[in-house]
N, C-alpha and C. Protein backbone atom coordinates (compact mmCIF):
# COMPACT_ATOMS: atom_id res chain seq x y z
N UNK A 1 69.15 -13.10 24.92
CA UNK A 1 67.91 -13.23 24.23
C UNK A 1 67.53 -14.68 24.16
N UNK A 2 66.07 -14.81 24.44
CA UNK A 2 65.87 -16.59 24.16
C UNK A 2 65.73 -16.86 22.74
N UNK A 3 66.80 -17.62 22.92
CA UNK A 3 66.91 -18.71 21.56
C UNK A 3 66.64 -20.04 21.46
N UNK A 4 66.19 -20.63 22.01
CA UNK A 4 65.98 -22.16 22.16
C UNK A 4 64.21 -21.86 22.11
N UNK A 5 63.36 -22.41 21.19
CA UNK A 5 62.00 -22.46 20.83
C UNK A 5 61.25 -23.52 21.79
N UNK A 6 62.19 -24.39 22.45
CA UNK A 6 61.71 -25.60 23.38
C UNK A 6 61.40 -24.86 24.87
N UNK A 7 62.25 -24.15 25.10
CA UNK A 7 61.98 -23.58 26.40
C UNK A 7 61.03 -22.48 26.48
N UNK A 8 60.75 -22.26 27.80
CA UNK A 8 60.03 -21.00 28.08
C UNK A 8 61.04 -19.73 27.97
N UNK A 9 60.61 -18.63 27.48
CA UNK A 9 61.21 -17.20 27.47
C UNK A 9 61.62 -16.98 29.00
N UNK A 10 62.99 -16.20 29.21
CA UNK A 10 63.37 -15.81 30.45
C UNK A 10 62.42 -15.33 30.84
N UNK A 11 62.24 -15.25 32.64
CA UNK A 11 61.31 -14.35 33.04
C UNK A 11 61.35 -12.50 32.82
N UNK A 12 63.02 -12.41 32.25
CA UNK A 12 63.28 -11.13 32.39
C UNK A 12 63.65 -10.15 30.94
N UNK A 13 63.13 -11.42 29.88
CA UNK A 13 63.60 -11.23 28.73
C UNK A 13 62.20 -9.87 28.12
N UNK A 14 61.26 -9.98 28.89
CA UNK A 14 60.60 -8.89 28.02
C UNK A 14 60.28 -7.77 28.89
N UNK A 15 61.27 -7.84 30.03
CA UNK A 15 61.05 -6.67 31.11
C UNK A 15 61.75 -5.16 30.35
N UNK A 16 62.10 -5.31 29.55
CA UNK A 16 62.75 -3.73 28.93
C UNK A 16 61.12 -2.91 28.61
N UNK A 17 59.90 -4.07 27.63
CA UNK A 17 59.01 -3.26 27.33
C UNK A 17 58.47 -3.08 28.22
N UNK A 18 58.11 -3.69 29.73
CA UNK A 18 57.18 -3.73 30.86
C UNK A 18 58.09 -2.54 31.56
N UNK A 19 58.83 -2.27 31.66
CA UNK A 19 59.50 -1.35 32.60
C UNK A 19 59.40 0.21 31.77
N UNK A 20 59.39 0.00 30.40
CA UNK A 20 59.40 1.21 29.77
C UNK A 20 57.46 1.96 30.23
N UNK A 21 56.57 0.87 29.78
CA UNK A 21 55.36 1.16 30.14
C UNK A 21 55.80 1.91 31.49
N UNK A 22 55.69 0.97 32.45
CA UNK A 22 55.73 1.44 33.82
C UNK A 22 56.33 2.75 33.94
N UNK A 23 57.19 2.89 33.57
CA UNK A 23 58.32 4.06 33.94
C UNK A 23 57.36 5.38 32.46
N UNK A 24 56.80 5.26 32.07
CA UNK A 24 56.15 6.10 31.24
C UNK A 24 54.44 7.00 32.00
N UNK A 25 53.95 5.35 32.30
CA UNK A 25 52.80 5.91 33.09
C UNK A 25 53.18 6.74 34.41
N UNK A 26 54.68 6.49 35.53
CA UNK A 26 54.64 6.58 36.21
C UNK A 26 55.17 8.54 35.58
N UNK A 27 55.91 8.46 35.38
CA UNK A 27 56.13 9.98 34.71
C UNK A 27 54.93 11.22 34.55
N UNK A 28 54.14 10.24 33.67
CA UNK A 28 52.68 10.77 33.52
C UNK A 28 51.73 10.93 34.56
N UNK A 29 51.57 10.53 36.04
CA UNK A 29 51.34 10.42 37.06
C UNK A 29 52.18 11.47 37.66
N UNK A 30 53.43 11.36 37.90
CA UNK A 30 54.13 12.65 38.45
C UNK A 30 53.60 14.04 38.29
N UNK A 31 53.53 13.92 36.87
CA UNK A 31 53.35 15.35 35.76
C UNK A 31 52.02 15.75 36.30
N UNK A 32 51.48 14.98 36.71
CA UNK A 32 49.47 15.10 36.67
C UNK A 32 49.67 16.08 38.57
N UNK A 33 50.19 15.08 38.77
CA UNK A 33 50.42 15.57 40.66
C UNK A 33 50.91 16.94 40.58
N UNK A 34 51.87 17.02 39.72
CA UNK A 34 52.73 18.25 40.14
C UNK A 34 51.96 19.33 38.94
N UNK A 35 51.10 19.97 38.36
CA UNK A 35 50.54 20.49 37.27
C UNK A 35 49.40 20.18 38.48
N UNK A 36 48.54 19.35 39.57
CA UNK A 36 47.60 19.98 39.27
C UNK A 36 47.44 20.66 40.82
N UNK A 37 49.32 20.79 41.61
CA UNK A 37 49.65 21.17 42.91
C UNK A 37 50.23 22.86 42.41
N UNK A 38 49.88 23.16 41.19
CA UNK A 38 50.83 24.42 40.79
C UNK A 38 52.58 24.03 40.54
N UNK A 39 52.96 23.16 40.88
CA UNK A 39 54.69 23.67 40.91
C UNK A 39 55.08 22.74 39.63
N UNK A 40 56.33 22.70 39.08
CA UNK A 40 57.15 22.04 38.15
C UNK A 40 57.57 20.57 38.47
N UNK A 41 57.51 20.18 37.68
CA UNK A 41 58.01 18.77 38.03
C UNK A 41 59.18 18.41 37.49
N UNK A 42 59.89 19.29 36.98
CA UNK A 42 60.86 19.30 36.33
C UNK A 42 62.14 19.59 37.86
N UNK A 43 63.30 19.82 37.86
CA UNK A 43 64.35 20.32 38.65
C UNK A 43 64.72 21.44 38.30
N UNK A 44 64.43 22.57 39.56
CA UNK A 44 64.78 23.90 39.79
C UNK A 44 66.19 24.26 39.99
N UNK A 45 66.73 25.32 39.16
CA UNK A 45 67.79 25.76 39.73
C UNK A 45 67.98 26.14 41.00
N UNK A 46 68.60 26.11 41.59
CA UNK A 46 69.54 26.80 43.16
C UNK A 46 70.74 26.86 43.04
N UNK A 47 70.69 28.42 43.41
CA UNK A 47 72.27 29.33 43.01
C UNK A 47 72.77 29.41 44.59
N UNK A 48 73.72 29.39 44.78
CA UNK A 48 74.56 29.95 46.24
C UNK A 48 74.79 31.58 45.73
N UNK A 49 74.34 32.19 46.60
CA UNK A 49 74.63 33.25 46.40
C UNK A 49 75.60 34.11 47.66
N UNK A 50 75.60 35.51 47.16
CA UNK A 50 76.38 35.65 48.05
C UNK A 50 75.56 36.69 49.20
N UNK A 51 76.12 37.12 50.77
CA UNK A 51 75.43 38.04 50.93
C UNK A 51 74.72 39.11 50.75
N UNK A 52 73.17 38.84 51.51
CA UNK A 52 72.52 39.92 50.88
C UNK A 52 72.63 41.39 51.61
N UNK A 53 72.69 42.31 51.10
CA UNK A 53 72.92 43.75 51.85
C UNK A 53 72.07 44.35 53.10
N UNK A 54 73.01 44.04 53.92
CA UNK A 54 72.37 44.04 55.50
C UNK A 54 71.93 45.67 55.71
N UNK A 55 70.85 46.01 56.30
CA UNK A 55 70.19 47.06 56.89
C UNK A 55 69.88 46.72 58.42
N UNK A 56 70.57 46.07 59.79
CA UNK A 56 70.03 46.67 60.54
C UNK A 56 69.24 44.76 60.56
N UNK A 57 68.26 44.38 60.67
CA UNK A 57 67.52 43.00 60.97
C UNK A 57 66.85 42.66 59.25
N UNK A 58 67.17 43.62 58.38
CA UNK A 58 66.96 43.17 56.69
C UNK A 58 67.90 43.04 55.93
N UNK A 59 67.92 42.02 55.07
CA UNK A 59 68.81 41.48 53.96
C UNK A 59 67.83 42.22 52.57
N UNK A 60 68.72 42.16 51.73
CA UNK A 60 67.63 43.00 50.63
C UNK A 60 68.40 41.95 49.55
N UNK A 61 67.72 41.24 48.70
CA UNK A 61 68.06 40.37 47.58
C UNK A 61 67.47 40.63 46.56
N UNK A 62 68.13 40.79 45.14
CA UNK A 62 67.77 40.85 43.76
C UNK A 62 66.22 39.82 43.84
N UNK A 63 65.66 40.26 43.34
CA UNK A 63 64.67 39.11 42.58
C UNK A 63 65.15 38.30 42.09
N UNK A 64 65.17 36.83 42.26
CA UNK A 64 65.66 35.79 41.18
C UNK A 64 65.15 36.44 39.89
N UNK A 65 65.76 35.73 38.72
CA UNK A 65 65.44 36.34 37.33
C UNK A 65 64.03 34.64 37.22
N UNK A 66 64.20 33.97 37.33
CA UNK A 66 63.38 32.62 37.26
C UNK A 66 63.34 31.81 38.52
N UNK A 67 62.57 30.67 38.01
CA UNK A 67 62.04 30.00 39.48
C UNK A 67 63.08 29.22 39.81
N UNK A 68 63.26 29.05 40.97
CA UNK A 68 64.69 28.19 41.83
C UNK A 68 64.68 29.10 43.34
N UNK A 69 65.43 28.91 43.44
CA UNK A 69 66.21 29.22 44.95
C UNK A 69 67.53 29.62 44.96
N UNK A 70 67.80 31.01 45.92
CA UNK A 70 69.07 31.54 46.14
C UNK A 70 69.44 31.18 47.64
N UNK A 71 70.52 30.42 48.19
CA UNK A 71 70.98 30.08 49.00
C UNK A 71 71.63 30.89 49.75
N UNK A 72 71.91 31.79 50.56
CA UNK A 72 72.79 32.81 51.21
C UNK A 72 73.27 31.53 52.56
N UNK A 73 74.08 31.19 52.55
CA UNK A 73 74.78 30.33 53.63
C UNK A 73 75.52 31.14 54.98
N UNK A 74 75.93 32.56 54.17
CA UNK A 74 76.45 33.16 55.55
C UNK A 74 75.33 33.38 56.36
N UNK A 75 74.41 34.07 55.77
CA UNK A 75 73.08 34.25 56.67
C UNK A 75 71.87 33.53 57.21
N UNK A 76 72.20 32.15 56.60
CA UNK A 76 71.21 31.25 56.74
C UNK A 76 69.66 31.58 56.22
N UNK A 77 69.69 32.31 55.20
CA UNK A 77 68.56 32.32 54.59
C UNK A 77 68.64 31.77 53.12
N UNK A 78 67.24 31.25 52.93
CA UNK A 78 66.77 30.30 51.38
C UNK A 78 65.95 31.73 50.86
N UNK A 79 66.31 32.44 49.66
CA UNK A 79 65.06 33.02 49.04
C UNK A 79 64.60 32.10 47.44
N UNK A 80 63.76 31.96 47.55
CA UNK A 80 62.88 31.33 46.53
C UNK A 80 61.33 31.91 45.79
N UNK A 81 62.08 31.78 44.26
CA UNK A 81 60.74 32.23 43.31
C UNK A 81 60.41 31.04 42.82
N UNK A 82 58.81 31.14 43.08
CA UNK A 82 58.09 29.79 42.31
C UNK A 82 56.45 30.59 41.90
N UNK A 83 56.49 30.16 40.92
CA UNK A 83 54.97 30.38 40.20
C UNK A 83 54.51 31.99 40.56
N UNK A 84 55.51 32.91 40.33
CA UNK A 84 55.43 34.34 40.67
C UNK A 84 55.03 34.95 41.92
N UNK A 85 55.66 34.10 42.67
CA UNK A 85 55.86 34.67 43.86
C UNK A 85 57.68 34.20 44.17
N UNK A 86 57.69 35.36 45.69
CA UNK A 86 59.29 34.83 46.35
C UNK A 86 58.99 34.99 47.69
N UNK A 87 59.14 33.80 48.36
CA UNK A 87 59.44 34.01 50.00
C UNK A 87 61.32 33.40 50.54
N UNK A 88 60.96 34.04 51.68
CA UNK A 88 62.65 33.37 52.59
C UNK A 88 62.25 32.81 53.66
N UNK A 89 63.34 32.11 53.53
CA UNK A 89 62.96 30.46 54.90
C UNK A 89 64.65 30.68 55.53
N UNK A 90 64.41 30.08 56.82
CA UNK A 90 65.50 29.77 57.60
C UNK A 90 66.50 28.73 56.95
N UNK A 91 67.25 28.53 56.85
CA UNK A 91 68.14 27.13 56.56
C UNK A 91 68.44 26.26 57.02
N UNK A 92 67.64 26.59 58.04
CA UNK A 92 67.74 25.05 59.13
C UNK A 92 66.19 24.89 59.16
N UNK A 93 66.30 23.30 59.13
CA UNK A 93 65.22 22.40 59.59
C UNK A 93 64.61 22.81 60.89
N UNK A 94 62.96 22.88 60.91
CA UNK A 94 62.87 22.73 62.02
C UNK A 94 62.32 22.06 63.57
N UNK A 95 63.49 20.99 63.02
CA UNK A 95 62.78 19.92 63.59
C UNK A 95 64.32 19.92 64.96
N UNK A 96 65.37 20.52 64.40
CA UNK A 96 66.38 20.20 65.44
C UNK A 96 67.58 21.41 65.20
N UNK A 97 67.06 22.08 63.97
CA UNK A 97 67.96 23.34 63.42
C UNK A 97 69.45 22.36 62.56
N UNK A 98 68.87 21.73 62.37
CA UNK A 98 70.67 20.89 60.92
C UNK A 98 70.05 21.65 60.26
N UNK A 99 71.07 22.19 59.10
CA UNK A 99 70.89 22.70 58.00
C UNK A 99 70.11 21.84 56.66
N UNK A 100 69.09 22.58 56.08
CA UNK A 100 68.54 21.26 54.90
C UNK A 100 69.79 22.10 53.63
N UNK A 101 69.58 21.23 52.86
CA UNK A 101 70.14 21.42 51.43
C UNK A 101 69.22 20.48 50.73
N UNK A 102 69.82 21.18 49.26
CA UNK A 102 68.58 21.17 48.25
C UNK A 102 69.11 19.76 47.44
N UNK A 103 67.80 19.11 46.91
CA UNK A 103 68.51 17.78 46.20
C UNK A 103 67.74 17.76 44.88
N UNK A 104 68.70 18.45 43.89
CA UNK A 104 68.10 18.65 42.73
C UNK A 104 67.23 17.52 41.84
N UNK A 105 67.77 16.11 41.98
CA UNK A 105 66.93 15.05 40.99
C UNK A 105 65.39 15.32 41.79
N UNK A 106 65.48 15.07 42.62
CA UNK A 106 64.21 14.88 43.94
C UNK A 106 62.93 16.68 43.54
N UNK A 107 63.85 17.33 43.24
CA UNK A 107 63.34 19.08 43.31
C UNK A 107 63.04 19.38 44.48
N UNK A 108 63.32 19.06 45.85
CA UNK A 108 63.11 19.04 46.74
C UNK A 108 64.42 19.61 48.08
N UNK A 109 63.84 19.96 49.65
CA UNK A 109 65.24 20.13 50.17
C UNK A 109 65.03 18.97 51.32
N UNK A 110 66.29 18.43 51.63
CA UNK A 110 65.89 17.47 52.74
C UNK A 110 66.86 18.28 53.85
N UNK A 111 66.43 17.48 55.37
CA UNK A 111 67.38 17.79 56.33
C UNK A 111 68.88 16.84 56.32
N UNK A 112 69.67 17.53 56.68
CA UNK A 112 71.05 16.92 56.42
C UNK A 112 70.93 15.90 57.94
N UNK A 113 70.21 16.08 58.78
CA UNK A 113 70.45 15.28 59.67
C UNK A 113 69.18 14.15 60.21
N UNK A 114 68.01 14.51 59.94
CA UNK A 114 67.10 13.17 59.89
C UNK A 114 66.11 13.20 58.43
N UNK A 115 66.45 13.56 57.70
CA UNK A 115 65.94 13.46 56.03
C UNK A 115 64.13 14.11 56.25
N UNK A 116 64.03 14.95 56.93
CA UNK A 116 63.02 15.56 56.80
C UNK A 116 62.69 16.22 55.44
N UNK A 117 61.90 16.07 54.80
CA UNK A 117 62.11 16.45 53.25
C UNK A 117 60.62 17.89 53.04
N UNK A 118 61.15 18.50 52.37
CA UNK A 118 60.24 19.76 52.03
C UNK A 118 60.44 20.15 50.16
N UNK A 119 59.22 20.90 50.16
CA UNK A 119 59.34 20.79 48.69
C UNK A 119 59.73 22.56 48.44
N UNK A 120 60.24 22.99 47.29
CA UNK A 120 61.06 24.38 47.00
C UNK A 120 60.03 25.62 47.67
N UNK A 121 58.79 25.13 48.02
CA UNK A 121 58.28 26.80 48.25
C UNK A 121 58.05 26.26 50.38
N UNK A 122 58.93 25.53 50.65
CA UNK A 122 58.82 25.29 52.16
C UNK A 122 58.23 24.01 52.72
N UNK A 123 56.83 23.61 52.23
CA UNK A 123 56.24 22.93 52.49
C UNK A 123 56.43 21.62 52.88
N UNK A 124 56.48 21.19 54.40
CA UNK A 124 56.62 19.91 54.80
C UNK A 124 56.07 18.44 54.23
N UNK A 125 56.77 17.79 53.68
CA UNK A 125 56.42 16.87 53.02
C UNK A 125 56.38 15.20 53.72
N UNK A 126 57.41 15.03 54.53
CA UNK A 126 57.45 13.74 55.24
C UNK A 126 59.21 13.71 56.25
N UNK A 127 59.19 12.93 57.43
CA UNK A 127 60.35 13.31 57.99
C UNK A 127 60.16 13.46 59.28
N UNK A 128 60.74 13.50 60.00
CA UNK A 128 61.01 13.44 61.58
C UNK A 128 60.16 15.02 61.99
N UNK A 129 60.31 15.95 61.12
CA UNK A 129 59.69 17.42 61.34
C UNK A 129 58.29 16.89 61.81
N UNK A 130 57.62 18.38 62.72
CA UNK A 130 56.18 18.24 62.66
C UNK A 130 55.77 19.69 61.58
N UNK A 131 56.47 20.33 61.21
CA UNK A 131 55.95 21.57 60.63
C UNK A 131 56.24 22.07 58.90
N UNK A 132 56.30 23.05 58.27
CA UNK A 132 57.21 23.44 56.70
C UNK A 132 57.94 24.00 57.43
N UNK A 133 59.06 24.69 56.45
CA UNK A 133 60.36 25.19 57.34
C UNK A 133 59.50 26.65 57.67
N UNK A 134 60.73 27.42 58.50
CA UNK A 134 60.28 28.64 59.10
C UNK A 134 60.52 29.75 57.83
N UNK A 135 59.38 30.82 57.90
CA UNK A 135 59.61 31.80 56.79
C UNK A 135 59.96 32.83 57.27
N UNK A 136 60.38 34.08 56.70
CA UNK A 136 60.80 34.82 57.30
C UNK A 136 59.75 35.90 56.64
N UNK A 137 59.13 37.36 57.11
CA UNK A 137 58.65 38.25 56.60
C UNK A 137 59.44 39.01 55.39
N UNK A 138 58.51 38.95 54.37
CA UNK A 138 59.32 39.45 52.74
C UNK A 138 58.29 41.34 52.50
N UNK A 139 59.54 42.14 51.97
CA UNK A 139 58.37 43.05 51.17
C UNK A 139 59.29 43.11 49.69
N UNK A 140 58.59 43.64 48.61
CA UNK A 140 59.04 43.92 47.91
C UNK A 140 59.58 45.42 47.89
N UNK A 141 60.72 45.35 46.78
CA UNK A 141 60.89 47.32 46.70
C UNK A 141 62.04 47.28 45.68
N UNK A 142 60.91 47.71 44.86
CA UNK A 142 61.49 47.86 43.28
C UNK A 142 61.96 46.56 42.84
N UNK A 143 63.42 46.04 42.29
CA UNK A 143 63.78 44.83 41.63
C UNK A 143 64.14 44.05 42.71
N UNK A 144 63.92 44.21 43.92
CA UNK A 144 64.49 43.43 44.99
C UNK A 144 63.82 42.93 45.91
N UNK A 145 63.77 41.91 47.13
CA UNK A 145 63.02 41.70 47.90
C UNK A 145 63.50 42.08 49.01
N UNK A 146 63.27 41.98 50.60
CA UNK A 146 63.52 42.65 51.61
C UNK A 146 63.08 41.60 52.26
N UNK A 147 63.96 40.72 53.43
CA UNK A 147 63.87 39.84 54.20
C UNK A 147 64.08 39.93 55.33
N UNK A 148 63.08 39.92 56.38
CA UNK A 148 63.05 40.81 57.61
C UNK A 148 63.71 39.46 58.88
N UNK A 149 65.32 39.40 59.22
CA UNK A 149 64.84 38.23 60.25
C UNK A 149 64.82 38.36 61.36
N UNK A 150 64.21 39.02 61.92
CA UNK A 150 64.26 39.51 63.44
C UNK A 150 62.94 38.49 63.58
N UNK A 151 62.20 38.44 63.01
CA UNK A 151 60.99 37.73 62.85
C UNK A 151 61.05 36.62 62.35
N UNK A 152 61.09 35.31 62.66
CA UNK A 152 60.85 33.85 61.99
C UNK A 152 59.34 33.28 62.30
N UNK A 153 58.64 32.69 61.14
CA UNK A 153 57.42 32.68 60.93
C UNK A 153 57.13 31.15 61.23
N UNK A 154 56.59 30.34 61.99
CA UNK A 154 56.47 28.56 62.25
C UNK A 154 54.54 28.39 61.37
N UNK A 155 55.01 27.77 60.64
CA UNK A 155 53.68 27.25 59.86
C UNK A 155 52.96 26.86 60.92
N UNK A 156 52.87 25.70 61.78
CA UNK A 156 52.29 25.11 63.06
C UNK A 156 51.39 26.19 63.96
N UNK A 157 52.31 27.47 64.77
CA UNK A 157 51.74 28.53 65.15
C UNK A 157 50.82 29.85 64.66
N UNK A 158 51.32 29.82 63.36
CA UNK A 158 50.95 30.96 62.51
C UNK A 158 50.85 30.92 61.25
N UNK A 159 49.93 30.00 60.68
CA UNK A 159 49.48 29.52 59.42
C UNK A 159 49.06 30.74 58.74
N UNK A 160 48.27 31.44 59.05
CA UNK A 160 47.80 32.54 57.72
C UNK A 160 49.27 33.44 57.76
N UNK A 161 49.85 33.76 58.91
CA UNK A 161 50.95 34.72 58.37
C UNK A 161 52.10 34.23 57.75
N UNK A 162 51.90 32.61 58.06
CA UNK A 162 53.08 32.23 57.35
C UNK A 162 53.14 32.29 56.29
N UNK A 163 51.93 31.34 54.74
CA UNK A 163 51.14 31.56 54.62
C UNK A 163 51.06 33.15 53.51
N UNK A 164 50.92 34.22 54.39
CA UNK A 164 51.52 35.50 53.86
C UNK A 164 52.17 36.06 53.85
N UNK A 165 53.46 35.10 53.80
CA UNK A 165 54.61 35.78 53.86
C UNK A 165 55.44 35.47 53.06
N UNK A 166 54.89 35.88 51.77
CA UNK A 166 55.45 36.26 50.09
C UNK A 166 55.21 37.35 49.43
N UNK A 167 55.74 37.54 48.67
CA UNK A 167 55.68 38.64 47.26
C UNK A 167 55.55 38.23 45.96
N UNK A 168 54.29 39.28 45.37
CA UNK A 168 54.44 38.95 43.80
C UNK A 168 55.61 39.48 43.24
N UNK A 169 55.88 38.59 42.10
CA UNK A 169 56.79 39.13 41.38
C UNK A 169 56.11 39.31 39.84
């Protein structure tokens, strides 16, 4: 703390209140972006789950109970509920097929191998990618969803079906 009345104040002695501002407005700015894009700005859960019950080219998965993401790693599918809907994405990037994983401070998934970054409902955000990740066709039926992957959906080629390829919940 400056104590000597002859000198000038450190340059860094009143950076606690300047950084608190900053770091307050900048929060408030986040909050505004993300509130007025629909999604949370907060960090989503993502559960690893376990396989979903194979039919043949469909996986059939519980409904998440809340918004996050269920990871199935044997099958390489992401299912994700956000703002009452759920779609499924491939687990690989598709910019080279590395697997993304999810980076909870961020709320976001990046690629494990050139940091292609996407936000929880797919959407390409910045990164070596040219596209959002690939979705897969969803139906609902009863408490569960139904994830078809014989079919992978490329935002780039097929924007409205990609696009529509969610469920209310």
């Amino acid at each position: 703390m400056h104590q000597n009345p002859h000198q000038p104040p450190h340059p860094c002695e009143h950076c606690g209140a300047d950084r608190r501002h900053f770091l307050s407005q900048a929060a408030a700015i986040v909050a505004a972006i993300a509130a007025s894009t629909g999604f949370p700005a907060t960090a989503l859960p993502v559960r690893l789950g376990g396989a979903g019950i194979r039919e043949g080219d469909d996986f059939t998965y519980p409904i998440p109970a809340a918004d996050g993401a269920t990871i199935d790693r044997d099958n390489a599918i992401i299912v994700v509920r956000i703002a009452g809907r759920v779609c499924a994405f491939n687990l690989s990037c598709p910019h080279q097929n590395a697997a993304v994983r999810w980076r909870p401070a961020e709320a976001r998934f990046e690629c494990s191998k050139h940091d292609s970054v996407y936000r929880l409902d797919g959407v390409y955000v910045g990164g070596r990618a040219t596209r959002s990740m690939d979705r897969f066709p969803v139906k609902r039926q009863g408490n569960s969803v139904v994830v078809n992957v014989a079919t992978m959906i490329q935002s780039d080629l097929n924007k409205a079906q990609w696009e529509a390829a969610v469920v209310a919940v």
